[in-house]
PDB file of N, CA and C in Angstrom:
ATOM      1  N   UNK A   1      -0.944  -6.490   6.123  1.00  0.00           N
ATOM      2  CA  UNK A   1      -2.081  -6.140   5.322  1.00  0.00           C
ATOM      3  C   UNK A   1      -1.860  -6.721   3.932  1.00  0.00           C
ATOM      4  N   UNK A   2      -2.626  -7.455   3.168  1.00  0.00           N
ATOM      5  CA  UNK A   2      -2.487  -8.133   2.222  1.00  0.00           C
ATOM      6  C   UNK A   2      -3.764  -7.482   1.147  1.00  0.00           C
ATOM      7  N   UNK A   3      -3.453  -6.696   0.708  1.00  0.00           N
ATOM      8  CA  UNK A   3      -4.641  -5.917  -0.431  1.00  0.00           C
ATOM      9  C   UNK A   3      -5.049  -7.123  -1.403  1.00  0.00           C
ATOM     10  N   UNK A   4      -6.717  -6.692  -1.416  1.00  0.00           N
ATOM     11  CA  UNK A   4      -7.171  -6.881  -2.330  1.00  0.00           C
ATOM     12  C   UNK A   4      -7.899  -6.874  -3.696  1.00  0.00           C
ATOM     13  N   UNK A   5      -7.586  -7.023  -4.704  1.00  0.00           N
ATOM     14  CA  UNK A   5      -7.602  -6.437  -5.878  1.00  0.00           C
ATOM     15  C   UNK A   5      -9.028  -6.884  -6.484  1.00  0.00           C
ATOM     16  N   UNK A   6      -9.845  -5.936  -7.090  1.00  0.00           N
ATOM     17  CA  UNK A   6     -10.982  -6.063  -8.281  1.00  0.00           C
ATOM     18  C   UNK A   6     -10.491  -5.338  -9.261  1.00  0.00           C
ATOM     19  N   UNK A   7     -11.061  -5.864 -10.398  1.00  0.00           N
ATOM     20  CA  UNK A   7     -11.618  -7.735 -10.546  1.00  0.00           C
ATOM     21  C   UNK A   7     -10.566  -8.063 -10.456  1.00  0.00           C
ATOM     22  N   UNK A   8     -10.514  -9.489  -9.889  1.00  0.00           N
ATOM     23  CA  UNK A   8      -9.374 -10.498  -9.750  1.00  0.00           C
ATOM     24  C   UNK A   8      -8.690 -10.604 -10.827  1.00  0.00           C
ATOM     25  N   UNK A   9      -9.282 -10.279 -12.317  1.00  0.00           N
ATOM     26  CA  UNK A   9      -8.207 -10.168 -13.444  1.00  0.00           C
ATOM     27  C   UNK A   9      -7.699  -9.190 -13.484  1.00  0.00           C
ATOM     28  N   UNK A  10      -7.548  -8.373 -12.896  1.00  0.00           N
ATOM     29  CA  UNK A  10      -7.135  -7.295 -13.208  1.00  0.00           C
ATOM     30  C   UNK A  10      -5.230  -7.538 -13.379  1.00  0.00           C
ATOM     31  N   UNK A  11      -4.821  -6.781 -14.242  1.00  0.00           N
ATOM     32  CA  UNK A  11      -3.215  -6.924 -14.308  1.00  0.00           C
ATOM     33  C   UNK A  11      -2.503  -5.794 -13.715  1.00  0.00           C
ATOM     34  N   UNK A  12      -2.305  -6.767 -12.422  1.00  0.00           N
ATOM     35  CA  UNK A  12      -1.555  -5.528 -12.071  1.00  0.00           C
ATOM     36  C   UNK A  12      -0.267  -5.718 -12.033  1.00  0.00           C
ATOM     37  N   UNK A  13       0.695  -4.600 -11.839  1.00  0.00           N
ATOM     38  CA  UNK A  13       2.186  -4.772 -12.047  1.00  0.00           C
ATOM     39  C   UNK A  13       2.593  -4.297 -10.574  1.00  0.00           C
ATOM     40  N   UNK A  14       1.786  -3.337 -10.208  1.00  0.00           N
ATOM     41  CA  UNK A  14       2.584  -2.857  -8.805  1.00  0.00           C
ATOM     42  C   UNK A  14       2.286  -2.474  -7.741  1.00  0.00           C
ATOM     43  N   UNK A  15       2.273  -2.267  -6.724  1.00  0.00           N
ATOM     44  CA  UNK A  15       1.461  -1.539  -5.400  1.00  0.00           C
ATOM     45  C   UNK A  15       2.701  -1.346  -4.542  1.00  0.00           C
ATOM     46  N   UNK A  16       1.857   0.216  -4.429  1.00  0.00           N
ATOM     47  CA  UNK A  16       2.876   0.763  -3.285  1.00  0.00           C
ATOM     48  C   UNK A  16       2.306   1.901  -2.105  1.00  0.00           C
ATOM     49  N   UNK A  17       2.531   1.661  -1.035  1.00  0.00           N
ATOM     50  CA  UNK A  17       2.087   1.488   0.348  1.00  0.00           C
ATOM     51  C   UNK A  17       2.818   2.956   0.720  1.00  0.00           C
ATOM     52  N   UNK A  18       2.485   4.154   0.823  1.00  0.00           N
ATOM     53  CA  UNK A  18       2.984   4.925   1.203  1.00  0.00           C
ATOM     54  C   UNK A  18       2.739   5.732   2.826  1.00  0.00           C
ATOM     55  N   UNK A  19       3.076   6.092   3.658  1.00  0.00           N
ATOM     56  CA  UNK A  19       2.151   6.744   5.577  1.00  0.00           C
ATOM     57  C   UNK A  19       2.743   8.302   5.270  1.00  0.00           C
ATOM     58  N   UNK A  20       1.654   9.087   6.227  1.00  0.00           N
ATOM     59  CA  UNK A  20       1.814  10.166   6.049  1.00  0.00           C
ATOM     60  C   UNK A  20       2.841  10.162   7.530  1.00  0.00           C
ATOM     61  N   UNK A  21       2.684   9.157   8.508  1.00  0.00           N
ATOM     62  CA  UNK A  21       3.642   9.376   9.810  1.00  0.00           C
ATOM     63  C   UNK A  21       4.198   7.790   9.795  1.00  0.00           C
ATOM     64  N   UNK A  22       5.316   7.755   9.730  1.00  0.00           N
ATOM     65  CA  UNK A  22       5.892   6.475   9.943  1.00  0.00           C
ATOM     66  C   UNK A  22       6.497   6.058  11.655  1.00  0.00           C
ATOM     67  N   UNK A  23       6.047   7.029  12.130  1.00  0.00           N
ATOM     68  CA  UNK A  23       6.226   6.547  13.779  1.00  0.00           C
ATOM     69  C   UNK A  23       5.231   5.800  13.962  1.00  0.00           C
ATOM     70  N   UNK A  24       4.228   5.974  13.606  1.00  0.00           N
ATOM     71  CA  UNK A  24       2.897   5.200  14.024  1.00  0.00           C
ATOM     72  C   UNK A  24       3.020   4.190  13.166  1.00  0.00           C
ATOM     73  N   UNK A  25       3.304   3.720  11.586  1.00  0.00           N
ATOM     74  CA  UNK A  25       3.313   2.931  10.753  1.00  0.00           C
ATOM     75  C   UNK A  25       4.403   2.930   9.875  1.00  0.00           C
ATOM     76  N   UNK A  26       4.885   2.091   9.640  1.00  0.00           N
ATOM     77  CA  UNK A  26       6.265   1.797   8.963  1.00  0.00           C
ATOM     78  C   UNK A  26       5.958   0.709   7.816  1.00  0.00           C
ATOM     79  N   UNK A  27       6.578   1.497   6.568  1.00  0.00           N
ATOM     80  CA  UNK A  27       6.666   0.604   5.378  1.00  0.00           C
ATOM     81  C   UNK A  27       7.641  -0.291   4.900  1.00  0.00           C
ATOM     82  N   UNK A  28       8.083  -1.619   4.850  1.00  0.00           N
ATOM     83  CA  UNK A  28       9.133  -1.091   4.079  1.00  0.00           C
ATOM     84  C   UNK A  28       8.815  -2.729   3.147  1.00  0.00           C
ATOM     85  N   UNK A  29       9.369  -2.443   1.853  1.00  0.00           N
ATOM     86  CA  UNK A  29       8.929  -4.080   1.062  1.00  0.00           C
ATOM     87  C   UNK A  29       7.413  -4.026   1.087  1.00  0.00           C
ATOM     88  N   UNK A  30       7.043  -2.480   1.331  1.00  0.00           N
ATOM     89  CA  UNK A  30       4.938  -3.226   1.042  1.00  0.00           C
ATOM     90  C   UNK A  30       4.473  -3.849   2.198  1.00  0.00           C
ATOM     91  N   UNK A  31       5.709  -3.923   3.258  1.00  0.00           N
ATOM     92  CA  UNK A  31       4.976  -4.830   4.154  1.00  0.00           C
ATOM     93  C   UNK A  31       4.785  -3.428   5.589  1.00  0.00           C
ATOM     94  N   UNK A  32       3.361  -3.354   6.261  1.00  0.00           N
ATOM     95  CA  UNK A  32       3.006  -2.489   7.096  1.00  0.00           C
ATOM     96  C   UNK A  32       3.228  -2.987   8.231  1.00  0.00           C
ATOM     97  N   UNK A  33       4.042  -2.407   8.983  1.00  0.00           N
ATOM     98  CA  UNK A  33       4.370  -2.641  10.594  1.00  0.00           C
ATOM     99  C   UNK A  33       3.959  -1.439  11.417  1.00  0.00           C
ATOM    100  N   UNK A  34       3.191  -1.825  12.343  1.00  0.00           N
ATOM    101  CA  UNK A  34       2.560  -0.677  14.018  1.00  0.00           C
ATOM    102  C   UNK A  34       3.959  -0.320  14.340  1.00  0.00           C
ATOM    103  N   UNK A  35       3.848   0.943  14.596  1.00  0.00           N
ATOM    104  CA  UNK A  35       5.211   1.131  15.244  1.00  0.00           C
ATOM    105  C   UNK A  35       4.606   1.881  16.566  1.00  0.00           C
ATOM    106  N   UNK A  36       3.631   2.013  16.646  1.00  0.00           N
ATOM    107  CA  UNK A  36       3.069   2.759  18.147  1.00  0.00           C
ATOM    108  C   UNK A  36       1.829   3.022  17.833  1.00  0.00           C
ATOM    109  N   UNK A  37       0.919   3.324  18.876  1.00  0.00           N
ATOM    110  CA  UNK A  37      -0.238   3.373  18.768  1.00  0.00           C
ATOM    111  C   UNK A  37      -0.531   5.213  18.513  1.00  0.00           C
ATOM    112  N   UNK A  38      -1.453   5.020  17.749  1.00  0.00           N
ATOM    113  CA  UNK A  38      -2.230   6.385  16.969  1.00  0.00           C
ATOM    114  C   UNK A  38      -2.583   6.054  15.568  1.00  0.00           C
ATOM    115  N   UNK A  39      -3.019   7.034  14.905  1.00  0.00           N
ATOM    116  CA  UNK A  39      -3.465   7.086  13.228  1.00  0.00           C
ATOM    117  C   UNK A  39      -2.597   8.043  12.410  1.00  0.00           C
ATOM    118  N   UNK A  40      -2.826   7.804  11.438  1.00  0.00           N
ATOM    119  CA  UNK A  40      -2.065   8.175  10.445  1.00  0.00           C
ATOM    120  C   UNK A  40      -2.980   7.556   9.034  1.00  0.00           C
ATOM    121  N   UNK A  41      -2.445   8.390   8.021  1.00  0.00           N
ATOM    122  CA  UNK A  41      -2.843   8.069   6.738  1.00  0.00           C
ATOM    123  C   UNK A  41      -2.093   7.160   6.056  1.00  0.00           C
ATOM    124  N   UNK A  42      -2.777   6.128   5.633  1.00  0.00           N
ATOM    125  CA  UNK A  42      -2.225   5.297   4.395  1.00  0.00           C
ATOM    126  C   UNK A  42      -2.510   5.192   3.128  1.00  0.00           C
ATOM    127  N   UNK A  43      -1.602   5.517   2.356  1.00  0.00           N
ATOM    128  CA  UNK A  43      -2.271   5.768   0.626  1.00  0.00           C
ATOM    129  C   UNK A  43      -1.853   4.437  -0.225  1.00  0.00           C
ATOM    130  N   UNK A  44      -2.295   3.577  -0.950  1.00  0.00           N
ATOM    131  CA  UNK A  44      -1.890   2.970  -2.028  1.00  0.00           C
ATOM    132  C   UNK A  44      -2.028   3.347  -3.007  1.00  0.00           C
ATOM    133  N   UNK A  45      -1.083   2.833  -3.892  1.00  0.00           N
ATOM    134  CA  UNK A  45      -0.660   3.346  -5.275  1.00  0.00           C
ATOM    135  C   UNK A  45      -0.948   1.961  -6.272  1.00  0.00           C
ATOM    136  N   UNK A  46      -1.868   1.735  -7.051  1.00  0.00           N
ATOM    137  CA  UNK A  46      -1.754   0.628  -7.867  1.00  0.00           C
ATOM    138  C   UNK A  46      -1.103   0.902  -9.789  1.00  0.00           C
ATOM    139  N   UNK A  47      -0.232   0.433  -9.951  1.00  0.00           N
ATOM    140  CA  UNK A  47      -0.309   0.447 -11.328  1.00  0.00           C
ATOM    141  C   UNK A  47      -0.576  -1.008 -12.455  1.00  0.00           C
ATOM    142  N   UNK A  48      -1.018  -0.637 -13.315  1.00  0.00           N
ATOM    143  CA  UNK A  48      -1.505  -1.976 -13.960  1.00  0.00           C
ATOM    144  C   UNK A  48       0.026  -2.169 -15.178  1.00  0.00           C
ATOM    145  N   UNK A  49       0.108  -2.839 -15.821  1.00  0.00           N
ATOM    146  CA  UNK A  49       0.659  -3.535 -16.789  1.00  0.00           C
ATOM    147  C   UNK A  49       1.040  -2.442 -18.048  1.00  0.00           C
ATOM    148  N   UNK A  50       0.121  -1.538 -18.110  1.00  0.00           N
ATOM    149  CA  UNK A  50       0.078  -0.637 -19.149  1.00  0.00           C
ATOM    150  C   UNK A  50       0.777   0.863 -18.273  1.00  0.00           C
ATOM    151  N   UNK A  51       1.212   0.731 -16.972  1.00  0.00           N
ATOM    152  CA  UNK A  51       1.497   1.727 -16.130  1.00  0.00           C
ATOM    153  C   UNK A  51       0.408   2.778 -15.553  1.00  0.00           C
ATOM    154  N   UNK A  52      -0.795   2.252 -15.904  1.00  0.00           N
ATOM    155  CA  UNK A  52      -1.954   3.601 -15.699  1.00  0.00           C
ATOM    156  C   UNK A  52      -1.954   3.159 -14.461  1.00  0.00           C
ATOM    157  N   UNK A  53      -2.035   4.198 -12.949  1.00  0.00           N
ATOM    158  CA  UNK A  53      -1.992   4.289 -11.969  1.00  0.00           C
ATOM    159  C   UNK A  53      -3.966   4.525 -11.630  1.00  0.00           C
TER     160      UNK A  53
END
């Protein structure tokens, strides 16, 4: 999954990829891997340059 950001200027400093079940989805490095089939929640976290989330 490769997020995408508005507006494209925007400055961002960080994103982070958090699952409420990591059997079904696995994080790790930001990068999302299936680990079995079902749902689960995925939250991102963006912070900009100035740290405002």
């Amino acid at each position: 999954m490769i997020p995408k950001i508005y507006p494209e200027e925007a400055n961002i400093k960080d994103i982070a990829f958090t699952v409420e079940d990591p059997d079904v989805v696995s994080v790790f490095h930001n990068e999302l891997t299936a680990e079995k089939k079902g749902s689960t929640k995925i939250t991102v976290e963006v912070k900009d340059l100035n740290n405002n989330v």
